[in-house]
Protein backbone atom coordinates (compact mmCIF):
# COMPACT_ATOMS: atom_id res chain seq x y z
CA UNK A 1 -7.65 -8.59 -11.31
CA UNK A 2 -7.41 -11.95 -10.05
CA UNK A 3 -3.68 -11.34 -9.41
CA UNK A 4 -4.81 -8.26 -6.98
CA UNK A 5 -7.15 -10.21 -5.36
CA UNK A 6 -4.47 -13.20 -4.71
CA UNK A 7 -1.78 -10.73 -3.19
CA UNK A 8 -4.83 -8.79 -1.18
CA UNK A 9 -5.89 -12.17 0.04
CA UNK A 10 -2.29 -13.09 1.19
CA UNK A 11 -1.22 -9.11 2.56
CA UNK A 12 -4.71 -9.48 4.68
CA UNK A 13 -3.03 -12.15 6.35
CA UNK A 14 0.05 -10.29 6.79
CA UNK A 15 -2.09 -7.61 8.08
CA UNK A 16 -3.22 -9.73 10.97
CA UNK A 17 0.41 -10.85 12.20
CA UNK A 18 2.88 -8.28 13.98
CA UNK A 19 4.46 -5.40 11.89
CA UNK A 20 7.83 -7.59 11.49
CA UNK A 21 5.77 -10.33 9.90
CA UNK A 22 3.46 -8.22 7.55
CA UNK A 23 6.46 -6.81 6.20
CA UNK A 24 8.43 -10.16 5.41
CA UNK A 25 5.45 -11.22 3.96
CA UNK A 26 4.85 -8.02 1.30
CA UNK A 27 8.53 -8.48 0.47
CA UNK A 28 7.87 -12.17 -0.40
CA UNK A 29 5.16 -10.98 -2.60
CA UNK A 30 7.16 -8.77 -4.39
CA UNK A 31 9.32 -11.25 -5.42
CA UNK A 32 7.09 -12.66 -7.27
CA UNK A 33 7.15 -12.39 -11.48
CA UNK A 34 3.76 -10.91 -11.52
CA UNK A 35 4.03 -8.02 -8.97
CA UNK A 36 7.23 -6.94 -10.29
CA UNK A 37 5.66 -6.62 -13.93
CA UNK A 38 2.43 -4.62 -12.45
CA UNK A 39 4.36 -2.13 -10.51
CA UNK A 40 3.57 1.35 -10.69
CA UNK A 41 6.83 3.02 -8.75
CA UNK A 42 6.54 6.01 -11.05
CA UNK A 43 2.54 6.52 -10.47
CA UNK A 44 2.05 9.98 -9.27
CA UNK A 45 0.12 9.27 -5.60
CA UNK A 46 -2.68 11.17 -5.14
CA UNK A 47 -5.71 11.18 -2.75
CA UNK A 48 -8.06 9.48 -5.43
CA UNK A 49 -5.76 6.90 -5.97
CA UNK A 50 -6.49 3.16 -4.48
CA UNK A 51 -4.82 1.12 -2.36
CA UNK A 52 -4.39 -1.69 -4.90
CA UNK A 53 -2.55 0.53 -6.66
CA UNK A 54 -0.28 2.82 -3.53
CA UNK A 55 0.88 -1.32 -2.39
CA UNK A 56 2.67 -1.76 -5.52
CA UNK A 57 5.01 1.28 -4.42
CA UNK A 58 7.81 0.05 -1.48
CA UNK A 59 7.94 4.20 -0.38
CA UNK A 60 4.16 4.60 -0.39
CA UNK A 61 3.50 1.21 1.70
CA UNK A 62 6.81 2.08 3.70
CA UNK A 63 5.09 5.67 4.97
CA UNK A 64 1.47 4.16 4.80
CA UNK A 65 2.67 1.38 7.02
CA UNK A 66 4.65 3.81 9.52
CA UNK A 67 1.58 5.75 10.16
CA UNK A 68 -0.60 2.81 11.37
CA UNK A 69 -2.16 1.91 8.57
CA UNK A 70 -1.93 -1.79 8.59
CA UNK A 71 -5.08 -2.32 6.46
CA UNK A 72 -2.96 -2.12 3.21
CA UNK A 73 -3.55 -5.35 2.63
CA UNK A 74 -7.26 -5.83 3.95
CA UNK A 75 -9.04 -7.32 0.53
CA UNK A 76 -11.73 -4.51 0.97
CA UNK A 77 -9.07 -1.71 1.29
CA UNK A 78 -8.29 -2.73 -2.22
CA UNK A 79 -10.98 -0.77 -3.62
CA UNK A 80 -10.90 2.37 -1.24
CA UNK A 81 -8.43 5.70 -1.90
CA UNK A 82 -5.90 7.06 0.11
CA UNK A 83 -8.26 9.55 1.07
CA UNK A 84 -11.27 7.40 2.90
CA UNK A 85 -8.36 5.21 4.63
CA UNK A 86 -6.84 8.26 5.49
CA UNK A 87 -10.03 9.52 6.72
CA UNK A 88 -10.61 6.06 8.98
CA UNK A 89 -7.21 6.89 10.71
CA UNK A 90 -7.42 9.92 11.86
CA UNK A 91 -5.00 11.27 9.11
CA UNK A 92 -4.80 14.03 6.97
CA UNK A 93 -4.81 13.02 3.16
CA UNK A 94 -3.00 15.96 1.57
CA UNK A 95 -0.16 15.93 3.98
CA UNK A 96 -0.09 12.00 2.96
CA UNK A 97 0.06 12.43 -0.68
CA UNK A 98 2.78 15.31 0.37
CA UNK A 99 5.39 13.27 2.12
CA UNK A 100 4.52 10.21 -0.04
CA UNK A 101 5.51 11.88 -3.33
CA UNK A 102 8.17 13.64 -1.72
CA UNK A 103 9.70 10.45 -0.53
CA UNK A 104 9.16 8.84 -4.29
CA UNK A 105 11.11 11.87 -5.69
CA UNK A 106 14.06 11.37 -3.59
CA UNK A 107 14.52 7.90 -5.30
């Protein structure tokens, strides 16, 4: 858990810097030994599941990030679902969890 909260911690402030930057920084994070042995690229995305979990997934952050929402790495949106941040922006969950698993299919 402490891991999460490290990478949260350092995403929030990727969060806070221009799209470009945010994303440099994620990639720098997964370069790290310990994200690469806690990803979950074959975790089946649904609306229940939480963003701690959908940022260890490149495609899922990729179309998350695409759609505006930035908060991936926000420390609290660790602990929320797809579905409330979803909700927050405006978006429509199931369509979400659609073209997420879609896109993770396609590998």
């Amino acid at each position: 858990m402490a891991v999460i909260h490290a990478y949260a911690s350092l995403i929030a402030n990727a969060a806070n810097a221009s799209h470009a930057n945010a994303k440099m920084k994620i990639q720098k994070i997964q370069k790290s030994r310990d994200f690469r042995l806690s990803k979950s690229e074959d975790l089946e995305i649904t609306k229940k599941t939480k963003f701690s979990e959908i940022m260890k997934d490149e495609k899922a952050r990729e179309i998350l990030m695409e759609k505006g929402m930035h908060c991936l790495g926000c420390p609290m949106a660790m602990s929320e679902s797809l579905e409330q941040g979803a909700e927050m922006h405006g978006l429509d969950a199931d369509e979400l969890v659609k073209e997420i698993n879609k896109k993770k299919k396609r590998k």
